[in-house]
PDB file of N, CA and C in Angstrom:
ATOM      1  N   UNK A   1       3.675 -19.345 -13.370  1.00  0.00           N
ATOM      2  CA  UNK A   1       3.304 -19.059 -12.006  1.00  0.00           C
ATOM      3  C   UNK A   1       3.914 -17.719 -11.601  1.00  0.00           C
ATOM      4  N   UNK A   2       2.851 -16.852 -11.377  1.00  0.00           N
ATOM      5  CA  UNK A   2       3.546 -15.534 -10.555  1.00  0.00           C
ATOM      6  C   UNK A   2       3.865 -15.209  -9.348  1.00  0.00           C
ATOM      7  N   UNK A   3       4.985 -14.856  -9.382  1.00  0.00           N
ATOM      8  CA  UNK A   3       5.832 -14.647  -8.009  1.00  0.00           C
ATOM      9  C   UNK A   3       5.164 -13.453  -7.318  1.00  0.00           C
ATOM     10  N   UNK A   4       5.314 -13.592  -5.483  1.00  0.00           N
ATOM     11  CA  UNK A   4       4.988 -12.448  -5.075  1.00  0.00           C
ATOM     12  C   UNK A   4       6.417 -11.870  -4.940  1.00  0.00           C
ATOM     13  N   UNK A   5       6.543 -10.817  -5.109  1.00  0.00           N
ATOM     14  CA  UNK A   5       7.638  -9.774  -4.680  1.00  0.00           C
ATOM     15  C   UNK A   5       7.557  -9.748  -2.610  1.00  0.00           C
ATOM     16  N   UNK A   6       8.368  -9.867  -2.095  1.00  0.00           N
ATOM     17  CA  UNK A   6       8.246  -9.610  -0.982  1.00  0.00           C
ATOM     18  C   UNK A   6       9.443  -8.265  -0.703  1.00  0.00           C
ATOM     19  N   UNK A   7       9.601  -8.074   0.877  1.00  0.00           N
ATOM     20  CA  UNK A   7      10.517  -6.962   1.339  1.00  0.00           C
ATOM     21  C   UNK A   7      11.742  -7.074   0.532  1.00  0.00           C
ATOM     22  N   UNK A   8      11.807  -8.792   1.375  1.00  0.00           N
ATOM     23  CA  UNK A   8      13.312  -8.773   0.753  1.00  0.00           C
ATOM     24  C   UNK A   8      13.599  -8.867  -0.349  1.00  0.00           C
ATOM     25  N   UNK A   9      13.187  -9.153  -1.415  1.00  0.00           N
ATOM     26  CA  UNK A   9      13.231  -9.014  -2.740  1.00  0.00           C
ATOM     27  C   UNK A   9      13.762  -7.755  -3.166  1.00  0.00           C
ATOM     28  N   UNK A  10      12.988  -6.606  -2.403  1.00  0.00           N
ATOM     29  CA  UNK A  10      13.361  -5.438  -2.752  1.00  0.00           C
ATOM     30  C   UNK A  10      14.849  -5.069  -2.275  1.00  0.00           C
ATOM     31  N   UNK A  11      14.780  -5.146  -0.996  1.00  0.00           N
ATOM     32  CA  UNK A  11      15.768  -5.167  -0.517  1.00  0.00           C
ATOM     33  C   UNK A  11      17.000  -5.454  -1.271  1.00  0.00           C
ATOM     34  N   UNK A  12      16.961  -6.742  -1.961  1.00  0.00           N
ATOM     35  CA  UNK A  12      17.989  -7.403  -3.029  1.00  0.00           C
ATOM     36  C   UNK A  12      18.407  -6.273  -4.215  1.00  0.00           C
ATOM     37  N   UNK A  13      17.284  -6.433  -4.525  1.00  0.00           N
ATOM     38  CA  UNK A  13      17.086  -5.242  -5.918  1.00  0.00           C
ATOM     39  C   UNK A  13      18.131  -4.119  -5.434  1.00  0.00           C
ATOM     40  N   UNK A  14      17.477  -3.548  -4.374  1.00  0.00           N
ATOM     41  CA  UNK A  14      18.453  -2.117  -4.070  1.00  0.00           C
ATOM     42  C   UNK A  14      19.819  -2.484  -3.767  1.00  0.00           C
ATOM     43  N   UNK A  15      20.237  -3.461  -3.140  1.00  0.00           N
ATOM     44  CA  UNK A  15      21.217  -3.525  -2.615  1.00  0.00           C
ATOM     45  C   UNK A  15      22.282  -3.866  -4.336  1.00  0.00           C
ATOM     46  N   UNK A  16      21.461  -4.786  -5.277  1.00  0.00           N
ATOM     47  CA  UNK A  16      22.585  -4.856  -5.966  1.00  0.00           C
ATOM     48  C   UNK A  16      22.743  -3.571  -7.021  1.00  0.00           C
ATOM     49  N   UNK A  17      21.482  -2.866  -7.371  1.00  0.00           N
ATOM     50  CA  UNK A  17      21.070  -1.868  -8.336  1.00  0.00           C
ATOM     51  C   UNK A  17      22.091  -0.595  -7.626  1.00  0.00           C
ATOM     52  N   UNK A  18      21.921   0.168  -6.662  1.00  0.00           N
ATOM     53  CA  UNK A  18      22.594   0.948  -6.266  1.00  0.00           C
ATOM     54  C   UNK A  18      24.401   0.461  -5.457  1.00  0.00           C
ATOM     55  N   UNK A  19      24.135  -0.721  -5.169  1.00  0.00           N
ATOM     56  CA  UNK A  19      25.492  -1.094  -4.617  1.00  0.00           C
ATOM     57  C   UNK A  19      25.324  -1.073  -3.307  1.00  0.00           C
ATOM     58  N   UNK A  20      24.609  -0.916  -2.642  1.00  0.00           N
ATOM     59  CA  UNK A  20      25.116  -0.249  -0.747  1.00  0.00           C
ATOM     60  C   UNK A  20      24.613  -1.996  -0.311  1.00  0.00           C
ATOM     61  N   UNK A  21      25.051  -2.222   1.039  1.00  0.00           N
ATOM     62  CA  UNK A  21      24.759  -3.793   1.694  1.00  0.00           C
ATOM     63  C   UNK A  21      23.534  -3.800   1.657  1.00  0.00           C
ATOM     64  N   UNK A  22      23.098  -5.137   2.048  1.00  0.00           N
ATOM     65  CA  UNK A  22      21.573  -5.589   2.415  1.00  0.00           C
ATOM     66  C   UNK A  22      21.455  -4.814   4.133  1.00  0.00           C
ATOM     67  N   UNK A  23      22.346  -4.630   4.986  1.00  0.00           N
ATOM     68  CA  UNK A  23      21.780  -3.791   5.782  1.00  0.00           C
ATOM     69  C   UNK A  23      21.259  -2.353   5.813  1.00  0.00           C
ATOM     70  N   UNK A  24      22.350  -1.841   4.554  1.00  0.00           N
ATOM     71  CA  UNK A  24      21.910  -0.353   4.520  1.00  0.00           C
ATOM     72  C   UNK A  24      20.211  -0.592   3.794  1.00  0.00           C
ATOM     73  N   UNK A  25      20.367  -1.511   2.537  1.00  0.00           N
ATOM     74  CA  UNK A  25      19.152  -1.299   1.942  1.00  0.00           C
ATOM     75  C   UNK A  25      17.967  -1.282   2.656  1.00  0.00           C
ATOM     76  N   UNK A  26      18.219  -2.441   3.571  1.00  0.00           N
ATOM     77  CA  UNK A  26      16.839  -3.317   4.430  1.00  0.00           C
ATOM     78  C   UNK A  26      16.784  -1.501   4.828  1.00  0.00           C
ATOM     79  N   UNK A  27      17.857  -0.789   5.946  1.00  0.00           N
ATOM     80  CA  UNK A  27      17.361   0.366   6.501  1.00  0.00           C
ATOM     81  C   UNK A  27      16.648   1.248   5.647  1.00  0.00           C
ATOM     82  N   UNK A  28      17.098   1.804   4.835  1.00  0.00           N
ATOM     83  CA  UNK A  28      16.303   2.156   3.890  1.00  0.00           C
ATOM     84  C   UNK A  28      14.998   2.355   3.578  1.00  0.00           C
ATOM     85  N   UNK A  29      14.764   0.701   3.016  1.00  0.00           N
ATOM     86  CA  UNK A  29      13.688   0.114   2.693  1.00  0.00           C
ATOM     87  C   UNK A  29      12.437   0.553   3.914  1.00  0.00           C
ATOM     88  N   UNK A  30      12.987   0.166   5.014  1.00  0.00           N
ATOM     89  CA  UNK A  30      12.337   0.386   6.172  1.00  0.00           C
ATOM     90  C   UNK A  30      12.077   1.774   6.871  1.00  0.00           C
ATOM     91  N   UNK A  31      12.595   2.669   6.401  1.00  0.00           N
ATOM     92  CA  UNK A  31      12.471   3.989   6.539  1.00  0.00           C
ATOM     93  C   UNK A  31      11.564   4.359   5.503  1.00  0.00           C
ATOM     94  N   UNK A  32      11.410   3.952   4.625  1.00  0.00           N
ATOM     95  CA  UNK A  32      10.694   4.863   3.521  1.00  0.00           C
ATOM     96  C   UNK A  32       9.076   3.726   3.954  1.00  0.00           C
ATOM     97  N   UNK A  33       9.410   2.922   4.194  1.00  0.00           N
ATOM     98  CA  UNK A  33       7.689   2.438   4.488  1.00  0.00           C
ATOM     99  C   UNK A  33       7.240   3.258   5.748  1.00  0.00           C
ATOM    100  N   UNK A  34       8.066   3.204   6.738  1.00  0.00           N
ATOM    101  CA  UNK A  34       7.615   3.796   8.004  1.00  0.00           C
ATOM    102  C   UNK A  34       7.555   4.804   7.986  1.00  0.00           C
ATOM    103  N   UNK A  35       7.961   6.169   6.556  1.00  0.00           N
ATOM    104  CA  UNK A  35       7.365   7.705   6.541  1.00  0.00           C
ATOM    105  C   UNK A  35       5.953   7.515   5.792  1.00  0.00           C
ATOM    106  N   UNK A  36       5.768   6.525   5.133  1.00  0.00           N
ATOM    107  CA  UNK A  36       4.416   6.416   4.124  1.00  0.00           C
ATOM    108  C   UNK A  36       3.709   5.935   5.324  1.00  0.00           C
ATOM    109  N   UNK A  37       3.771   5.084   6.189  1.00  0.00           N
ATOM    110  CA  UNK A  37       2.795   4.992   7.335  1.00  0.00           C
ATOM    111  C   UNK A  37       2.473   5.828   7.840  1.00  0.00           C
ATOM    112  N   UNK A  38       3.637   6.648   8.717  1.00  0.00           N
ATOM    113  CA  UNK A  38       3.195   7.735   9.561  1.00  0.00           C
ATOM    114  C   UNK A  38       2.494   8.897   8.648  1.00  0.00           C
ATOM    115  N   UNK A  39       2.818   8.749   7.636  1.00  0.00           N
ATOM    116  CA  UNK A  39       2.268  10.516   6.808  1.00  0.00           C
ATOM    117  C   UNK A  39       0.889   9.515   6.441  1.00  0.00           C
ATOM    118  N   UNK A  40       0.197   8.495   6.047  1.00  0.00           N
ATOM    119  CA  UNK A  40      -1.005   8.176   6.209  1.00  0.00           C
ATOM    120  C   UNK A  40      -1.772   7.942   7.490  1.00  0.00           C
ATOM    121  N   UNK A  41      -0.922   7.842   8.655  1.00  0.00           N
ATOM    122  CA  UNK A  41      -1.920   7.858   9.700  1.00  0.00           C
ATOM    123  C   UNK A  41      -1.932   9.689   9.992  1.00  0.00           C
ATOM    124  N   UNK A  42      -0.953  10.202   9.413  1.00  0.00           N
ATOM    125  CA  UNK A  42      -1.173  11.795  10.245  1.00  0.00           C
ATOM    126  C   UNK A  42      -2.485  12.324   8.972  1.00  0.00           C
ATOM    127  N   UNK A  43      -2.967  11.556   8.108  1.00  0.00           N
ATOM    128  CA  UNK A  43      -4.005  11.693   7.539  1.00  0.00           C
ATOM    129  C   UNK A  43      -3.828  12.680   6.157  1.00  0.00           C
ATOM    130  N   UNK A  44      -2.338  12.386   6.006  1.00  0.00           N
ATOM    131  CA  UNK A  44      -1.883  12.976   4.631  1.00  0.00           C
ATOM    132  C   UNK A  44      -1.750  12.380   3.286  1.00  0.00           C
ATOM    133  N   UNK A  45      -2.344  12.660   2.453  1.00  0.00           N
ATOM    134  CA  UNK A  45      -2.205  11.291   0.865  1.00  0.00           C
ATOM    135  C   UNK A  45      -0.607  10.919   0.271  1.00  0.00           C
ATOM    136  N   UNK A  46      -0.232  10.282   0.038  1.00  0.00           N
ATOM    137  CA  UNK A  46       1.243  10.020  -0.396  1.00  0.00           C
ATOM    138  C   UNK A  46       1.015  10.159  -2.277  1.00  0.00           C
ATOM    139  N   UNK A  47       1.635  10.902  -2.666  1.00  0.00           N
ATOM    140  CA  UNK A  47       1.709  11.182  -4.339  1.00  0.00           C
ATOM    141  C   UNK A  47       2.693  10.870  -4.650  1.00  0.00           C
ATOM    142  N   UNK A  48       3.158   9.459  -5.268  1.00  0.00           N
ATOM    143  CA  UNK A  48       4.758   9.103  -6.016  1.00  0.00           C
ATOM    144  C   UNK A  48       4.505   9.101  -7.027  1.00  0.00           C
ATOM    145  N   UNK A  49       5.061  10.029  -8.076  1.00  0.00           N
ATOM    146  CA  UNK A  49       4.992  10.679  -9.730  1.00  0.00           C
ATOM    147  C   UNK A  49       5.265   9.790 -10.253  1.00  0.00           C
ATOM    148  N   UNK A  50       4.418   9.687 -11.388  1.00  0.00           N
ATOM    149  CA  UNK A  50       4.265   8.168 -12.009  1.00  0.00           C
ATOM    150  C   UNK A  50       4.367   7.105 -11.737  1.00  0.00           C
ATOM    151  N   UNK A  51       3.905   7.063 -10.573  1.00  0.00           N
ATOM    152  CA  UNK A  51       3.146   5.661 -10.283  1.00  0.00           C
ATOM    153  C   UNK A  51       1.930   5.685  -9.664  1.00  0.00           C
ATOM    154  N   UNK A  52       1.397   6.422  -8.505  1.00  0.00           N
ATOM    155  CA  UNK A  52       0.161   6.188  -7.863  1.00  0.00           C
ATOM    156  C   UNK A  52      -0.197   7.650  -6.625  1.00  0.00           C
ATOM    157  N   UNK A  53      -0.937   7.408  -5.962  1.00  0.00           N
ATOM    158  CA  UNK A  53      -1.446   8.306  -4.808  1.00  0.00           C
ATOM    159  C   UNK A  53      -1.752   6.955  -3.243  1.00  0.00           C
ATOM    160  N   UNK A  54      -1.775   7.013  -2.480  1.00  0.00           N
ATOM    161  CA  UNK A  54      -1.972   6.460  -1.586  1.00  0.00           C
ATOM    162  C   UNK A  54      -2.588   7.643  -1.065  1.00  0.00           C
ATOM    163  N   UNK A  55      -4.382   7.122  -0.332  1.00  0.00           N
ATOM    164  CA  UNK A  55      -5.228   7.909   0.432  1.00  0.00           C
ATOM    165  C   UNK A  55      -5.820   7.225   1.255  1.00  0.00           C
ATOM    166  N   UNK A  56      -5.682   7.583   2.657  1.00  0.00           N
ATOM    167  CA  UNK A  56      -7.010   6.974   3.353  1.00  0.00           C
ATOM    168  C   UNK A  56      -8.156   7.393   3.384  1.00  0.00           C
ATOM    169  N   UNK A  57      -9.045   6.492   3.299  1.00  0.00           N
ATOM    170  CA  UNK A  57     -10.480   6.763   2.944  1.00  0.00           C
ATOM    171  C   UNK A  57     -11.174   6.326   4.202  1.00  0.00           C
ATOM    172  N   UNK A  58     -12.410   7.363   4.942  1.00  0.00           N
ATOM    173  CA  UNK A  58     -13.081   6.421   6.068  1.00  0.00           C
ATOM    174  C   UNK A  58     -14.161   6.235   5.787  1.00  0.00           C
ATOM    175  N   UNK A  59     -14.545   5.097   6.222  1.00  0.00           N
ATOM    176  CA  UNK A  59     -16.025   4.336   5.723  1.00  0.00           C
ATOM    177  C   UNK A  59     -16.955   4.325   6.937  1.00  0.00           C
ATOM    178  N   UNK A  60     -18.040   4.877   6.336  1.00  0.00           N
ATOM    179  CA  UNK A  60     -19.092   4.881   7.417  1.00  0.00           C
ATOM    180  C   UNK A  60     -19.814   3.541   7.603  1.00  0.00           C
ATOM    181  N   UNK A  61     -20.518   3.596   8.889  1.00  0.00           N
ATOM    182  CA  UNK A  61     -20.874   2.193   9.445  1.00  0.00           C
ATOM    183  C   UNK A  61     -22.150   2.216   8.475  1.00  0.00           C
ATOM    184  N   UNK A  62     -22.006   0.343   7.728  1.00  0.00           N
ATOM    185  CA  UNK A  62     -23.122   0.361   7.414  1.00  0.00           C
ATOM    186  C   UNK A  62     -23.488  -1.059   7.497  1.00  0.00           C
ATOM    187  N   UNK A  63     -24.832  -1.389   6.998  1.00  0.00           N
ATOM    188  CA  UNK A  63     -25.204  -2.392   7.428  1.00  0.00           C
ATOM    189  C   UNK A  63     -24.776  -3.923   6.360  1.00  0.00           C
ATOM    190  N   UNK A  64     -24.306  -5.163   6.486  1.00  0.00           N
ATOM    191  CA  UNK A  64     -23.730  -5.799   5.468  1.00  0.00           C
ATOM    192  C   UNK A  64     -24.838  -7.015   6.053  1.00  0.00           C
ATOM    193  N   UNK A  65     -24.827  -8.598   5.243  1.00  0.00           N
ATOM    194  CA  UNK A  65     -25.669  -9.498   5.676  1.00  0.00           C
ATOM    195  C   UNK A  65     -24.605 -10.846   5.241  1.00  0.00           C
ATOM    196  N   UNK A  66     -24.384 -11.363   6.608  1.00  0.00           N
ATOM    197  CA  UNK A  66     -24.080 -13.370   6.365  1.00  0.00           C
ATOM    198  C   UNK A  66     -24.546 -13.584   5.826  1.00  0.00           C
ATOM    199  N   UNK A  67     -23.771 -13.935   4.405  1.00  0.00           N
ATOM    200  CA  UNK A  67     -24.147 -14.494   3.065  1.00  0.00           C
ATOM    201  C   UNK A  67     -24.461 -16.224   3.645  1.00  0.00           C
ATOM    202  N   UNK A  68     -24.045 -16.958   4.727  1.00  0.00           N
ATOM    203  CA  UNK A  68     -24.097 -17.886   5.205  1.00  0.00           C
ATOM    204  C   UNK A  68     -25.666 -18.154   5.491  1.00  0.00           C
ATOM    205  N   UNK A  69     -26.045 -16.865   6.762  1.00  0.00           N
ATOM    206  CA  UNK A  69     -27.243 -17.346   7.314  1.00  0.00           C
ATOM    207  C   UNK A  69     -27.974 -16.401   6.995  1.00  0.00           C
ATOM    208  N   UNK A  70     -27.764 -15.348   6.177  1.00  0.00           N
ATOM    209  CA  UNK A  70     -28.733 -13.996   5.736  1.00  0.00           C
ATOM    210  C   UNK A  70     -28.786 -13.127   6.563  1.00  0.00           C
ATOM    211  N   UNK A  71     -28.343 -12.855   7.659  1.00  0.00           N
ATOM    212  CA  UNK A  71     -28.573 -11.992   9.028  1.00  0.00           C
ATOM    213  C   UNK A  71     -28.137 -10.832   8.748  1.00  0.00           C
ATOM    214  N   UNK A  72     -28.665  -9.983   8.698  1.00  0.00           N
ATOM    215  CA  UNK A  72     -28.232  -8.464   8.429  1.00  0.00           C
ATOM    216  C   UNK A  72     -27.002  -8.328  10.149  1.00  0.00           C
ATOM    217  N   UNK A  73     -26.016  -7.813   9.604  1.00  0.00           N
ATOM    218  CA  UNK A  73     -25.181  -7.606  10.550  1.00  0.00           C
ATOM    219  C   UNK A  73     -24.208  -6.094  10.564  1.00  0.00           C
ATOM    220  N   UNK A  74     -24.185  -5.210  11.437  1.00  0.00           N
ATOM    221  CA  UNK A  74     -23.850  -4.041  11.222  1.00  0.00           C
ATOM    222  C   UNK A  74     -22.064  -3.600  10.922  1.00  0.00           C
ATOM    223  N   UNK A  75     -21.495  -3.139  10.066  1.00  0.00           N
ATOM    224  CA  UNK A  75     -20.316  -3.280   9.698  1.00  0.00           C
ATOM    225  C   UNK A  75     -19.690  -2.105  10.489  1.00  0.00           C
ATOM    226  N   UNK A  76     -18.467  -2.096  11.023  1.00  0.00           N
ATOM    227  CA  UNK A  76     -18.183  -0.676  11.852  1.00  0.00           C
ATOM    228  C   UNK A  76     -17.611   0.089  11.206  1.00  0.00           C
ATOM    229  N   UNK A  77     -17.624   1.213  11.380  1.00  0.00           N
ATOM    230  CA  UNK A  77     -16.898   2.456  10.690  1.00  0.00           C
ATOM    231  C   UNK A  77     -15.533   2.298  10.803  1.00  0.00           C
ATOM    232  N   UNK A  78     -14.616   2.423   9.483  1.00  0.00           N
ATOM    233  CA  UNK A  78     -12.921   2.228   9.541  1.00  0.00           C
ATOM    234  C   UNK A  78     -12.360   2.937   8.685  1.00  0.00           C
ATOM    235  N   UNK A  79     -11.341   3.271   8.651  1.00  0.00           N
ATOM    236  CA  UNK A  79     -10.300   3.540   7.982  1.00  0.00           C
ATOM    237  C   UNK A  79      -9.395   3.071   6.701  1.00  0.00           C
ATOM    238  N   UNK A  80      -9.591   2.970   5.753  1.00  0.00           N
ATOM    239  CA  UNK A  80      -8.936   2.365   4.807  1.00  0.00           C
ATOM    240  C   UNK A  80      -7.657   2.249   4.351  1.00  0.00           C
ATOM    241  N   UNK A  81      -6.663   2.015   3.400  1.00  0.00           N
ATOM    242  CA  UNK A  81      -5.819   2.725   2.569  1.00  0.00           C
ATOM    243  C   UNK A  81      -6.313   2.479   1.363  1.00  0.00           C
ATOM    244  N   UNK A  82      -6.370   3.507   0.031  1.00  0.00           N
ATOM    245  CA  UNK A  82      -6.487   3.234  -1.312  1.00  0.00           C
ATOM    246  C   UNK A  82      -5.708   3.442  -2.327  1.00  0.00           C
ATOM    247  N   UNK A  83      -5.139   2.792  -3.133  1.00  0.00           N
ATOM    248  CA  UNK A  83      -4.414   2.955  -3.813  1.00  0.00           C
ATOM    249  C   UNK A  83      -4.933   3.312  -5.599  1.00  0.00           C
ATOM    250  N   UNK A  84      -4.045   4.892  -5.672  1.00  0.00           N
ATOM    251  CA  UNK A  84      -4.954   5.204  -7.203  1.00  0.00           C
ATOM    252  C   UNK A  84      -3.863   5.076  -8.243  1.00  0.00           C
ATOM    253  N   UNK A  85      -3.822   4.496  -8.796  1.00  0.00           N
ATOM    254  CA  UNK A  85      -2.247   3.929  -9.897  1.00  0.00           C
ATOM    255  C   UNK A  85      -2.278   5.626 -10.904  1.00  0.00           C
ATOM    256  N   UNK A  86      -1.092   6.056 -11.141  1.00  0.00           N
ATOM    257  CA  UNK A  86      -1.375   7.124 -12.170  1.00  0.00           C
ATOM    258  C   UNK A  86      -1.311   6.529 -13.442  1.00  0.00           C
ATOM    259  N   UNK A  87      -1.853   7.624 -14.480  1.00  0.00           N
ATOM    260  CA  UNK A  87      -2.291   7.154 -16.259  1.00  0.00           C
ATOM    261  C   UNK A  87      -0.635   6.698 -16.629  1.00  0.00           C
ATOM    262  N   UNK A  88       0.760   7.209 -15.916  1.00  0.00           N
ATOM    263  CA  UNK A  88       1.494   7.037 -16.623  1.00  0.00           C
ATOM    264  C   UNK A  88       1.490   5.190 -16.462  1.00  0.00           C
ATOM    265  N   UNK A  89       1.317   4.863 -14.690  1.00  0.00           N
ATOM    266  CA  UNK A  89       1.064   3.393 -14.287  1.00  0.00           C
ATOM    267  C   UNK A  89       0.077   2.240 -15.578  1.00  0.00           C
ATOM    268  N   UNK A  90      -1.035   3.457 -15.382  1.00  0.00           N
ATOM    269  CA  UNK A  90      -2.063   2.518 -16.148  1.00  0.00           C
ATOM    270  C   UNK A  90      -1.721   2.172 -17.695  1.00  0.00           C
ATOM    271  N   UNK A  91      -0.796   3.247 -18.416  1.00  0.00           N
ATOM    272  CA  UNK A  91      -0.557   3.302 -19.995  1.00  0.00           C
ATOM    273  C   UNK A  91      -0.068   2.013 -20.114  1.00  0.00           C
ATOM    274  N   UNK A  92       1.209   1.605 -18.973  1.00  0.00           N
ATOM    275  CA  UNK A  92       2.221   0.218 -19.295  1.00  0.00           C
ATOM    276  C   UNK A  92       1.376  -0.920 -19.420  1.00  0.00           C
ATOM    277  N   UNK A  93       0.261  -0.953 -18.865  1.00  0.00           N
ATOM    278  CA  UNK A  93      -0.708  -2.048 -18.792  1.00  0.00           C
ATOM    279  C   UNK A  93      -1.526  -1.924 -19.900  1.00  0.00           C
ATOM    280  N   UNK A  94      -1.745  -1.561 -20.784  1.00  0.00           N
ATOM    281  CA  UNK A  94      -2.879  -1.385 -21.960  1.00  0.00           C
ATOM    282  C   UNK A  94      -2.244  -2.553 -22.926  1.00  0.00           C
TER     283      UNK A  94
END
């Protein structure tokens, strides 16, 4: 059975890997998500070297259908996040 990793998990990780408390880590932890937010809403891609790209992508409105009742129903235009793993990411997985 596979585990999800959550915050605090990480949190753990850092706190025992580098040494500093679970408060410094949690801060941390929580700083570095909340610059990857703000630099994706200011509409900038995030590039972490060997591992991935984070981009938002916007999707134009289009039309989708209730697989339920068949009704063509119009989907609204949004904002995404996408995540592109780099080759060094993808090699470990082969």
């Amino acid at each position: 059975m596979n585990k999800t990793l959550t915050r605090n998990d990480l949190i753990e990780v850092i706190s025992n890997k580098v040494g500093l408390s679970l408060n410094d880590s949690s801060e941390m932890i929580e700083n570095i998500f909340d610059f990857i937010l703000t630099e994706l809403e200011s509409g900038h891609d995030i590039k972490i070297s060997s591992f991935g790209t984070f981009k938002v992508k916007h999707k134009k409105m289009r039309m989708g259908r209730n697989p339920k009742t068949g009704i063509d129903v119009p989907i609204k235009p949004r904002n995404v996040v996408s995540f592109y793993s780099s080759n060094v990411l993808k090699s470990k997985f082969k």
